[in-house]
PDB file of N, CA and C in Angstrom:
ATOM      1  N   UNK A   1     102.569 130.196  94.881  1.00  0.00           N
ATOM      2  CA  UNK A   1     102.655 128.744  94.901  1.00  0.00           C
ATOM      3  C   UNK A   1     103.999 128.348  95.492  1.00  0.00           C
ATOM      4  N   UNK A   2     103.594 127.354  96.333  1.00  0.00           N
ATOM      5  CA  UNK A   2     105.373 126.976  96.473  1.00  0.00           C
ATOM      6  C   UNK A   2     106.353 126.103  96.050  1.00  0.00           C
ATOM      7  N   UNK A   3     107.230 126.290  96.405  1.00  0.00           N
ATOM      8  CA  UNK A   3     108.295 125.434  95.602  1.00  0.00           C
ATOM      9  C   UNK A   3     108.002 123.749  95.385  1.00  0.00           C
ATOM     10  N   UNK A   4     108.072 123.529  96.579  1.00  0.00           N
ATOM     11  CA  UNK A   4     107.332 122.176  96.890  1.00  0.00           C
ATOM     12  C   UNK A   4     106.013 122.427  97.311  1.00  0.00           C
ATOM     13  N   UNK A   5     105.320 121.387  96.449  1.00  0.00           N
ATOM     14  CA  UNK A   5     103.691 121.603  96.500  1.00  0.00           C
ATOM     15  C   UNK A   5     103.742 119.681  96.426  1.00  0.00           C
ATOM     16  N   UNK A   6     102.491 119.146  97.485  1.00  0.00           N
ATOM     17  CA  UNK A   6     102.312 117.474  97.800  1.00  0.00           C
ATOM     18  C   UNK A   6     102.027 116.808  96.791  1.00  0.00           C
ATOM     19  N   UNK A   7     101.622 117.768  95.977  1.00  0.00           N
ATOM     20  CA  UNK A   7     100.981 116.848  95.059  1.00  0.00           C
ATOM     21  C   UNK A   7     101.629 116.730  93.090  1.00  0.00           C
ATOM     22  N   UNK A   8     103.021 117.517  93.358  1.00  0.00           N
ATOM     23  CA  UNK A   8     104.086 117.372  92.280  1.00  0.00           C
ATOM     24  C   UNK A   8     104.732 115.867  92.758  1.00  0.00           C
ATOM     25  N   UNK A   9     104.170 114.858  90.817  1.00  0.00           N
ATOM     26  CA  UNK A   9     105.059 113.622  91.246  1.00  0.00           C
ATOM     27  C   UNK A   9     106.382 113.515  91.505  1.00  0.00           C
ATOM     28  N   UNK A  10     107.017 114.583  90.998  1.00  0.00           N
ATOM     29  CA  UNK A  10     108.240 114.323  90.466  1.00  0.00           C
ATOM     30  C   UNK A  10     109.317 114.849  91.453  1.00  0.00           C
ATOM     31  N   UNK A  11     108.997 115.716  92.544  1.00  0.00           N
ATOM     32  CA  UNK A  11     109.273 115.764  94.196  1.00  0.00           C
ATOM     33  C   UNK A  11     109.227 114.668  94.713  1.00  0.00           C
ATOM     34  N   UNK A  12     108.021 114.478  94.701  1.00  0.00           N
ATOM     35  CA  UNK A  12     107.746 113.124  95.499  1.00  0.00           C
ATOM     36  C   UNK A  12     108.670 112.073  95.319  1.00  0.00           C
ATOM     37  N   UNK A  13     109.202 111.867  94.077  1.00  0.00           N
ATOM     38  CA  UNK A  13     109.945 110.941  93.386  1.00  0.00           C
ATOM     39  C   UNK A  13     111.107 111.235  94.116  1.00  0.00           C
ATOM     40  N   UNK A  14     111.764 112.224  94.018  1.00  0.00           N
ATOM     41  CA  UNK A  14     112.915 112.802  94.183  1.00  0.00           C
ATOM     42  C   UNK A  14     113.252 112.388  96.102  1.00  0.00           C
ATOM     43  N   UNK A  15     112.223 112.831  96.791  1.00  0.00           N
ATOM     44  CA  UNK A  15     112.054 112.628  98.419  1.00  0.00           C
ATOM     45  C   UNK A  15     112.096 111.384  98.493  1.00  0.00           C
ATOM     46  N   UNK A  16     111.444 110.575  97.695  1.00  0.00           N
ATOM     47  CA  UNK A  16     111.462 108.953  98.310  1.00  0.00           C
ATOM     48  C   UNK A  16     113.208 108.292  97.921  1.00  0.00           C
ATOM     49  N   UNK A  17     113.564 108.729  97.118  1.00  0.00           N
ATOM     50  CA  UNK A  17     114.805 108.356  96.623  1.00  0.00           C
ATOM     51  C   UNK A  17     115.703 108.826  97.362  1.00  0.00           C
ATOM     52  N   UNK A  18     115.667 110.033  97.871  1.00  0.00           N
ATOM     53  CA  UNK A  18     116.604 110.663  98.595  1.00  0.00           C
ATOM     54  C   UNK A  18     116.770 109.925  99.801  1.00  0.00           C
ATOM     55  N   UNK A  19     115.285 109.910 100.874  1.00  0.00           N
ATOM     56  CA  UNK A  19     114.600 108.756 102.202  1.00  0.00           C
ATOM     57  C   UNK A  19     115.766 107.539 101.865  1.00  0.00           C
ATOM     58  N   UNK A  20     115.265 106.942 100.818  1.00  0.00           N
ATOM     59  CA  UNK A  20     115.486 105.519 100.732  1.00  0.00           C
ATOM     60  C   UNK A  20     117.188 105.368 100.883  1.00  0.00           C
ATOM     61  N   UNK A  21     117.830 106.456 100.119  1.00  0.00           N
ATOM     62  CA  UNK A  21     119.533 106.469 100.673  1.00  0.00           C
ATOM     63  C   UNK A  21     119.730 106.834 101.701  1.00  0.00           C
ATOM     64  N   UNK A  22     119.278 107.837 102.258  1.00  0.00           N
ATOM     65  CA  UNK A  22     119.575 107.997 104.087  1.00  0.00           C
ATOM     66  C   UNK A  22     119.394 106.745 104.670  1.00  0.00           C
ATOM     67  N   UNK A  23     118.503 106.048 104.661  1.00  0.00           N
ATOM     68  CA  UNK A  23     118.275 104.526 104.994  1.00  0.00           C
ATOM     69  C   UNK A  23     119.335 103.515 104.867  1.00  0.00           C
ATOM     70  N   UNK A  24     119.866 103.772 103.747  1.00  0.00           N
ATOM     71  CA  UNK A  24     120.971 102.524 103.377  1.00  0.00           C
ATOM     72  C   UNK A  24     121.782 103.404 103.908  1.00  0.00           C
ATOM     73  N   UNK A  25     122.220 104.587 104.238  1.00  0.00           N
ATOM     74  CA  UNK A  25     123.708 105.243 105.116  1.00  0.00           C
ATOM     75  C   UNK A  25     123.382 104.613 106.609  1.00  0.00           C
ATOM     76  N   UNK A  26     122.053 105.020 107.034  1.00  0.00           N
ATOM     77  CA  UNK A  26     122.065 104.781 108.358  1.00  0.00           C
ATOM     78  C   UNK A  26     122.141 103.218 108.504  1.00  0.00           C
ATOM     79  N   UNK A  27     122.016 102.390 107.921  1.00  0.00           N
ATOM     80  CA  UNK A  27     122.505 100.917 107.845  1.00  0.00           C
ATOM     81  C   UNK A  27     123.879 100.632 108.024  1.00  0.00           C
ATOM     82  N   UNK A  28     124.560 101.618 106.844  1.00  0.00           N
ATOM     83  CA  UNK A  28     125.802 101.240 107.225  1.00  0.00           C
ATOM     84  C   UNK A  28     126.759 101.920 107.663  1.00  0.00           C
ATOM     85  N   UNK A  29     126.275 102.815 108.356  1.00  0.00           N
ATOM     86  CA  UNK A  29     127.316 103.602 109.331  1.00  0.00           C
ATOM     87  C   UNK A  29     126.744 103.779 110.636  1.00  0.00           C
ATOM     88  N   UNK A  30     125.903 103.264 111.500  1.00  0.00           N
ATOM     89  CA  UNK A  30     125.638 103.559 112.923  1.00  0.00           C
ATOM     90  C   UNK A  30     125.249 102.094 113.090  1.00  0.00           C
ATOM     91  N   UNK A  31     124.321 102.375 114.855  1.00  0.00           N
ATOM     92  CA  UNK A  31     124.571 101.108 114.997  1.00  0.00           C
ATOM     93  C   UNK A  31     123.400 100.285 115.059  1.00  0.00           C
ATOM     94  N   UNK A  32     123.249  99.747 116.509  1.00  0.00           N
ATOM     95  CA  UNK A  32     121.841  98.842 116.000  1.00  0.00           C
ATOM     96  C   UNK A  32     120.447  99.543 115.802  1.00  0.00           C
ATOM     97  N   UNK A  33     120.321 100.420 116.329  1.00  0.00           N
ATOM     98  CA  UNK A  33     119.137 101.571 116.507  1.00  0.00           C
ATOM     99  C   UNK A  33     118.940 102.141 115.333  1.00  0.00           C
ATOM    100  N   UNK A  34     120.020 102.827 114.649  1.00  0.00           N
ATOM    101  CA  UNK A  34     119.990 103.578 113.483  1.00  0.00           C
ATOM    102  C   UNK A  34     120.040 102.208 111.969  1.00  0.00           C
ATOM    103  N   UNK A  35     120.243 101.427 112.461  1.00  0.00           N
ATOM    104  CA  UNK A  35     119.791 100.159 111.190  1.00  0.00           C
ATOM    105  C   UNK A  35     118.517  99.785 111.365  1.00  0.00           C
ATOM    106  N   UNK A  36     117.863  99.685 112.928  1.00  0.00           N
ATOM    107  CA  UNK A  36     116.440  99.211 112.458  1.00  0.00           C
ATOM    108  C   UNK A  36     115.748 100.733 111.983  1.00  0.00           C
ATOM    109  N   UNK A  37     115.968 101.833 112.263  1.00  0.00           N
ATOM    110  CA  UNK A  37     115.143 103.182 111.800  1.00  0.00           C
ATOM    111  C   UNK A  37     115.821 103.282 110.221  1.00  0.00           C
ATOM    112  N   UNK A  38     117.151 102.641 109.622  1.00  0.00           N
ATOM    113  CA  UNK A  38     117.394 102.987 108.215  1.00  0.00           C
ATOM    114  C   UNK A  38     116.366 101.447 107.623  1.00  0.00           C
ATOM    115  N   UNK A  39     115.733 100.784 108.419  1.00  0.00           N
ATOM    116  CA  UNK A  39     115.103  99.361 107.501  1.00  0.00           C
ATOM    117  C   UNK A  39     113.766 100.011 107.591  1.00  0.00           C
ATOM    118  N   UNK A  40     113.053 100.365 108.239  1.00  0.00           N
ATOM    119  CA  UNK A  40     111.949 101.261 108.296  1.00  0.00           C
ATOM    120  C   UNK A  40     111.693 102.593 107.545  1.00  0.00           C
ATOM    121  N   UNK A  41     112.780 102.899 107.373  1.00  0.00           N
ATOM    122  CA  UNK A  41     112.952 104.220 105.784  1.00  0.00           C
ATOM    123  C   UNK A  41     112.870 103.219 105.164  1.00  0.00           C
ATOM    124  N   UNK A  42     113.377 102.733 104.789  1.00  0.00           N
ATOM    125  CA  UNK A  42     113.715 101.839 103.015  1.00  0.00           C
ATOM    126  C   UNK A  42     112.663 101.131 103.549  1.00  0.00           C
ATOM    127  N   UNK A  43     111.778 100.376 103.465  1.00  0.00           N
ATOM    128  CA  UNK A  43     110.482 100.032 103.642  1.00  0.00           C
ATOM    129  C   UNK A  43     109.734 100.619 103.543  1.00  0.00           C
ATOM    130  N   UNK A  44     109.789 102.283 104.091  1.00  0.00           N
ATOM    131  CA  UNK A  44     108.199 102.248 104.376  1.00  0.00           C
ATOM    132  C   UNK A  44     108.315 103.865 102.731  1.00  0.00           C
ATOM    133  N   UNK A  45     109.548 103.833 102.795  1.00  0.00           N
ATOM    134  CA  UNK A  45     109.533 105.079 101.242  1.00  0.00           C
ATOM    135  C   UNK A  45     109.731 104.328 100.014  1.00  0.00           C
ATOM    136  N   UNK A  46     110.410 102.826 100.549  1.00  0.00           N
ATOM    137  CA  UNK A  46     110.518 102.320  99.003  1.00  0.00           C
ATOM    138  C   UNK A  46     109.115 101.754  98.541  1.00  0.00           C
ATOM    139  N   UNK A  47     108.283 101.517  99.551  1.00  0.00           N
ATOM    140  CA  UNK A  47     106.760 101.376  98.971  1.00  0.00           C
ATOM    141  C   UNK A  47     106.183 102.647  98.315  1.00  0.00           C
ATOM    142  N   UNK A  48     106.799 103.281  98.593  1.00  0.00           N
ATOM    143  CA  UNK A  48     106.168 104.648  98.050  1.00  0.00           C
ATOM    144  C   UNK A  48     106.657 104.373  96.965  1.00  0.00           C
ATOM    145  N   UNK A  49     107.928 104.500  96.819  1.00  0.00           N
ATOM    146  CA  UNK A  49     108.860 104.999  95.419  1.00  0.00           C
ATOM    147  C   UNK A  49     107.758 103.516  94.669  1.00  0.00           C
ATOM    148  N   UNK A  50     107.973 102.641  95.076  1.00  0.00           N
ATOM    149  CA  UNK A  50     107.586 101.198  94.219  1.00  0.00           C
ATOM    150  C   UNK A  50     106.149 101.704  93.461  1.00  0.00           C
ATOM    151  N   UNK A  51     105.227 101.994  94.089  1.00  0.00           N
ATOM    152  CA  UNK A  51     103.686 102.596  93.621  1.00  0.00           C
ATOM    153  C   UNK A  51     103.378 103.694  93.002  1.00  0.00           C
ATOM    154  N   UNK A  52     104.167 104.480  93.391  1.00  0.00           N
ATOM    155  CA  UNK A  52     104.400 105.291  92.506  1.00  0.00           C
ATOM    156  C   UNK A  52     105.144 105.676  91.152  1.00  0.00           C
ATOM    157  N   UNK A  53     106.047 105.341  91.097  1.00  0.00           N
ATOM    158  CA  UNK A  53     106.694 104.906  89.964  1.00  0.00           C
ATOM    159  C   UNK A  53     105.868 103.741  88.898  1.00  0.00           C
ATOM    160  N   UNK A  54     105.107 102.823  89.334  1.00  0.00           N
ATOM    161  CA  UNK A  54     103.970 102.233  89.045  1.00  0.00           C
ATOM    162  C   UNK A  54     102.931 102.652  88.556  1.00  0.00           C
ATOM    163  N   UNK A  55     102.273 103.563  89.104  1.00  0.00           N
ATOM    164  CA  UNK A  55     101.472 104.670  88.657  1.00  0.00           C
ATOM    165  C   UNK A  55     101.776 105.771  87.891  1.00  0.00           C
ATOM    166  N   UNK A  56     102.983 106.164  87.450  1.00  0.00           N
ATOM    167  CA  UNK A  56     103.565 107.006  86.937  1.00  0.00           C
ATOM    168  C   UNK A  56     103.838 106.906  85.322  1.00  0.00           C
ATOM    169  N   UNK A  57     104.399 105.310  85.500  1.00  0.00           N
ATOM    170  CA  UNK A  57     104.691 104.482  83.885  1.00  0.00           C
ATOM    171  C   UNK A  57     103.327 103.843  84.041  1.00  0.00           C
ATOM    172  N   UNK A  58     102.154 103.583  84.542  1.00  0.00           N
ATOM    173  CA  UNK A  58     100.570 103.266  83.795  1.00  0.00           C
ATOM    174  C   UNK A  58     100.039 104.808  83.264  1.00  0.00           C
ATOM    175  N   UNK A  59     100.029 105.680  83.967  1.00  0.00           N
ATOM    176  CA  UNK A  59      99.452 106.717  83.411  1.00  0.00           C
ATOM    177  C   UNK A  59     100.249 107.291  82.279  1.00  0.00           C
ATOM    178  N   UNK A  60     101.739 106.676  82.103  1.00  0.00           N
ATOM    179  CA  UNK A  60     102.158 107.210  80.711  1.00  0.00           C
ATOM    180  C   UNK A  60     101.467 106.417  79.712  1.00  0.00           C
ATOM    181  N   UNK A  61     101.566 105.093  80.342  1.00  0.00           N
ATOM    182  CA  UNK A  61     101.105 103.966  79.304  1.00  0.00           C
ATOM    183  C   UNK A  61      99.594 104.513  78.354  1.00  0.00           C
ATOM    184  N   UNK A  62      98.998 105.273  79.382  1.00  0.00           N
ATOM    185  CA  UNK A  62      97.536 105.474  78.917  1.00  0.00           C
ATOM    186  C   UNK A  62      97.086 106.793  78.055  1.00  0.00           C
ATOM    187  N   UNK A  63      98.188 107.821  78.579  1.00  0.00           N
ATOM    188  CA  UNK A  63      97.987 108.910  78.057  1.00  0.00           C
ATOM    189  C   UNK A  63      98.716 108.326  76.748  1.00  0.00           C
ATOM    190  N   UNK A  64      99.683 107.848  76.008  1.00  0.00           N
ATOM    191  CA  UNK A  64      99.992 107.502  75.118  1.00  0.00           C
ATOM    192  C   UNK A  64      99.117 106.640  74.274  1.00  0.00           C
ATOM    193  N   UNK A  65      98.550 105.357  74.636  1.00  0.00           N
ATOM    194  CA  UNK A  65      97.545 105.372  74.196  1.00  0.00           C
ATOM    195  C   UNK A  65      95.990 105.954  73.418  1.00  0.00           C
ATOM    196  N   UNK A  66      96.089 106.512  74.719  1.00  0.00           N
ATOM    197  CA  UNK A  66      95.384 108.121  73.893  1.00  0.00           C
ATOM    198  C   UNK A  66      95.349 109.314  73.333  1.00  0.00           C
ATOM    199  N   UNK A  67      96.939 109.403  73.290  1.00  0.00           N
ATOM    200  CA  UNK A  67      96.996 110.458  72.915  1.00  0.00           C
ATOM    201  C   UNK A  67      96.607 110.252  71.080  1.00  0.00           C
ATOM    202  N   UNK A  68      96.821 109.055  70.220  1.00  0.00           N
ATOM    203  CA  UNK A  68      96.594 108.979  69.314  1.00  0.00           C
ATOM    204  C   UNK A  68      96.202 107.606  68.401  1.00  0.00           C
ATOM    205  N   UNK A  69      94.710 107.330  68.211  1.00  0.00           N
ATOM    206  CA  UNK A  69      94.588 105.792  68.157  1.00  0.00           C
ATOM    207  C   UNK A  69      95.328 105.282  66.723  1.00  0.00           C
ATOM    208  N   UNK A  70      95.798 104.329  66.702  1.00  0.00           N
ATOM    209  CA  UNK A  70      96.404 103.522  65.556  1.00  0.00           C
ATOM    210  C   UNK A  70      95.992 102.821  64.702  1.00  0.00           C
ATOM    211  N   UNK A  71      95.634 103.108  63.645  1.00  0.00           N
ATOM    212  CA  UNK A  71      94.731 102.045  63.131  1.00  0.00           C
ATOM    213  C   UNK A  71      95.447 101.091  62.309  1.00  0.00           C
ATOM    214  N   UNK A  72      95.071  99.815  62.927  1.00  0.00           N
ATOM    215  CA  UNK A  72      95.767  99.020  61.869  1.00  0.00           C
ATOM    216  C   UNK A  72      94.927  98.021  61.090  1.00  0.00           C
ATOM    217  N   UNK A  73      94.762  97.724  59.889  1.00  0.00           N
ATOM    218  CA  UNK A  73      94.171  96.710  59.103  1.00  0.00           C
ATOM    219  C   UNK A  73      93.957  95.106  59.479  1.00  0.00           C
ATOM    220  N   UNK A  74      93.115  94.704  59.382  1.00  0.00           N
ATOM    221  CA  UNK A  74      93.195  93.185  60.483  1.00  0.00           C
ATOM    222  C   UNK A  74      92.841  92.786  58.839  1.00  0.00           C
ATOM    223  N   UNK A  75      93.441  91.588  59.035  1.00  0.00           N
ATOM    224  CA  UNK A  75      93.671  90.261  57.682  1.00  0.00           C
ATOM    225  C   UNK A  75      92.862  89.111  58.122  1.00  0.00           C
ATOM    226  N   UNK A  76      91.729  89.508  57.428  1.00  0.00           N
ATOM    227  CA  UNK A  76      90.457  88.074  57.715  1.00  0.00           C
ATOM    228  C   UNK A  76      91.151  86.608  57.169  1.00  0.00           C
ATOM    229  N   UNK A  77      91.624  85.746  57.933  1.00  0.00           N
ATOM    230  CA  UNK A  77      92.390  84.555  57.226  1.00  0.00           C
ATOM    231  C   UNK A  77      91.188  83.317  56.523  1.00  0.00           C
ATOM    232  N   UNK A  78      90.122  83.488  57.389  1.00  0.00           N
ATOM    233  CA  UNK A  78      89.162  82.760  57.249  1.00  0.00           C
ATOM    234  C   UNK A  78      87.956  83.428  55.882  1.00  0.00           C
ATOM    235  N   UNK A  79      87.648  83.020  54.962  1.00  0.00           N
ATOM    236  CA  UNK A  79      87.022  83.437  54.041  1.00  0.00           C
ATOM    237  C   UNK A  79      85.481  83.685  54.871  1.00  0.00           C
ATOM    238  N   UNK A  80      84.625  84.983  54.702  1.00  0.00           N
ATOM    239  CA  UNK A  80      83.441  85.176  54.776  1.00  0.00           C
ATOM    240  C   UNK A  80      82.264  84.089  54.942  1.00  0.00           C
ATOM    241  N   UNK A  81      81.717  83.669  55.708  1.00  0.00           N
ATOM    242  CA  UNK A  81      80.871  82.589  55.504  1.00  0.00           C
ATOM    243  C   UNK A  81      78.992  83.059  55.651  1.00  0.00           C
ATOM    244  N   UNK A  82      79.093  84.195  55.679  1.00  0.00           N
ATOM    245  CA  UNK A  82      77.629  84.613  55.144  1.00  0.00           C
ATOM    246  C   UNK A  82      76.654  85.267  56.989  1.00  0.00           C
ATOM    247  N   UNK A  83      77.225  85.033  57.388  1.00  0.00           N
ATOM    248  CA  UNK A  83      76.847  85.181  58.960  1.00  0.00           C
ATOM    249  C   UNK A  83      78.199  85.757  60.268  1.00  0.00           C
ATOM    250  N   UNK A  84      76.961  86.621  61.130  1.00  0.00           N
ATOM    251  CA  UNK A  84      78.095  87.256  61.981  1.00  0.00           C
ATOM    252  C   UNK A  84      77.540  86.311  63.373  1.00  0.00           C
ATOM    253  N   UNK A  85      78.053  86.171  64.279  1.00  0.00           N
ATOM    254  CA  UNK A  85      78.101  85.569  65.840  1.00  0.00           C
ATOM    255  C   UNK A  85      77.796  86.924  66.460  1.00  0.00           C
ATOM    256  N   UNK A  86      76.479  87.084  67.408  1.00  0.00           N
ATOM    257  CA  UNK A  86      76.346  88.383  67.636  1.00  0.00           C
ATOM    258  C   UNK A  86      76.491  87.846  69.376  1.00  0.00           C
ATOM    259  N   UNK A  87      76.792  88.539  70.092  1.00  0.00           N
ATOM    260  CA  UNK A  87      76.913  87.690  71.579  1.00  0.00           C
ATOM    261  C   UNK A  87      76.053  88.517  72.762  1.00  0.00           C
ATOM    262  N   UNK A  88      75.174  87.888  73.100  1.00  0.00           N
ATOM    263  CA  UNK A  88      74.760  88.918  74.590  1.00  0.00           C
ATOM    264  C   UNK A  88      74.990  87.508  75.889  1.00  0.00           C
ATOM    265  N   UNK A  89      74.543  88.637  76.984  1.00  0.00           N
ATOM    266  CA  UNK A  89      74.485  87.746  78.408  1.00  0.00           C
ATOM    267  C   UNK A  89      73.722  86.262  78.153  1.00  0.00           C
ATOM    268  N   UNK A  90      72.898  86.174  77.017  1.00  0.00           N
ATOM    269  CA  UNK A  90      71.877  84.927  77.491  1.00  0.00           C
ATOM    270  C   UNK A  90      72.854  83.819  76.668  1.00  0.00           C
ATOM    271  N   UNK A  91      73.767  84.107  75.581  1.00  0.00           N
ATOM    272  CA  UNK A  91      74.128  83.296  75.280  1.00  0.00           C
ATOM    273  C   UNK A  91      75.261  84.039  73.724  1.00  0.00           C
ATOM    274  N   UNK A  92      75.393  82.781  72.905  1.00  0.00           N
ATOM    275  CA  UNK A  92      75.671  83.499  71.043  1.00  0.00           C
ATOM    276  C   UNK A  92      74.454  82.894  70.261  1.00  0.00           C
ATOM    277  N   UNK A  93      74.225  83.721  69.453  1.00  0.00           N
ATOM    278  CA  UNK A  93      73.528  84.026  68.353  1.00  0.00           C
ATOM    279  C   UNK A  93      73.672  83.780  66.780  1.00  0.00           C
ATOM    280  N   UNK A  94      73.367  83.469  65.885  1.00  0.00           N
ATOM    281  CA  UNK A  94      73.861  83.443  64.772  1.00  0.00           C
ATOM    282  C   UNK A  94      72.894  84.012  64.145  1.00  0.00           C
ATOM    283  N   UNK A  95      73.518  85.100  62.993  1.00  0.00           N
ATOM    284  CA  UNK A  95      72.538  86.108  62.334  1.00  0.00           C
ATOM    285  C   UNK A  95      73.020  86.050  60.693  1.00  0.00           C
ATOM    286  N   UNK A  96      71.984  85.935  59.798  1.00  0.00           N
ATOM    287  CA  UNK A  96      72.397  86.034  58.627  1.00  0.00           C
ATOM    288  C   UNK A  96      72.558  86.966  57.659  1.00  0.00           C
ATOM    289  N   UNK A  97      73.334  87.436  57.185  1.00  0.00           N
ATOM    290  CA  UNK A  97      73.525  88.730  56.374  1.00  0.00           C
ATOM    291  C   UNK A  97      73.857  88.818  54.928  1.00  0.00           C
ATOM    292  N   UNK A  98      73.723  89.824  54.120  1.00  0.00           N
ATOM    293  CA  UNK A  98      74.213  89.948  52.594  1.00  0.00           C
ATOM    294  C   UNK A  98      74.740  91.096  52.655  1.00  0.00           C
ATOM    295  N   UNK A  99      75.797  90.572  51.708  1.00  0.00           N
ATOM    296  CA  UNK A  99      77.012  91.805  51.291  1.00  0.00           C
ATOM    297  C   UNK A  99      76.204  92.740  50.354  1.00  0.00           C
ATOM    298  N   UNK A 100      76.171  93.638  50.408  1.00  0.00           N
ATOM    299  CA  UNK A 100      76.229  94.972  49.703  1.00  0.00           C
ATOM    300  C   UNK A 100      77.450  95.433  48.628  1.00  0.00           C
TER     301      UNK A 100
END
């Protein structure tokens, strides 16, 4: 396997960040040529870095999520009134029930 493989995020991460400072050097140390090719790095890697990094903190968001569900107790404020609201496509429903 190699060292760098395309499809490690965390290279990827590392390359776009790296891109994106060569970009801001070549801005400010050469001349007009090497500023429009350093605005075209930082554009076209900071979209990278931007989406990815995006995708990076959602898929934490989710694996955390799942990694363990939470259960928390919900506090009925409204007292029981003998019936549930059942809902489909055609419309709501009202259904009557007894406690057990």
């Amino acid at each position: 396997m190699p060292f760098f493989s395309n499809t490690d995020s965390k290279w990827i991460l590392v390359k776009d960040v790296l891109f994106v400072l060569v970009g801001c050097l070549l801005i400010a140390r050469t001349g007009f040529l090497g500023t429009i090719v350093g605005v075209l790095a930082i554009l076209w890697y900071g979209r990278d870095l931007y989406y990815r990094v995006k995708a990076l903190t959602a898929s934490k968001a989710s694996r955390k999520q799942a990694s363990g569900p939470t259960v928390q107790k919900e506090e009925s404020t409204r007292p029981e009134e003998g019936r549930i609201k059942v809902t489909d496509l055609s419309g709501a429903k009202e259904v009557e029930f007894e406690k057990e």
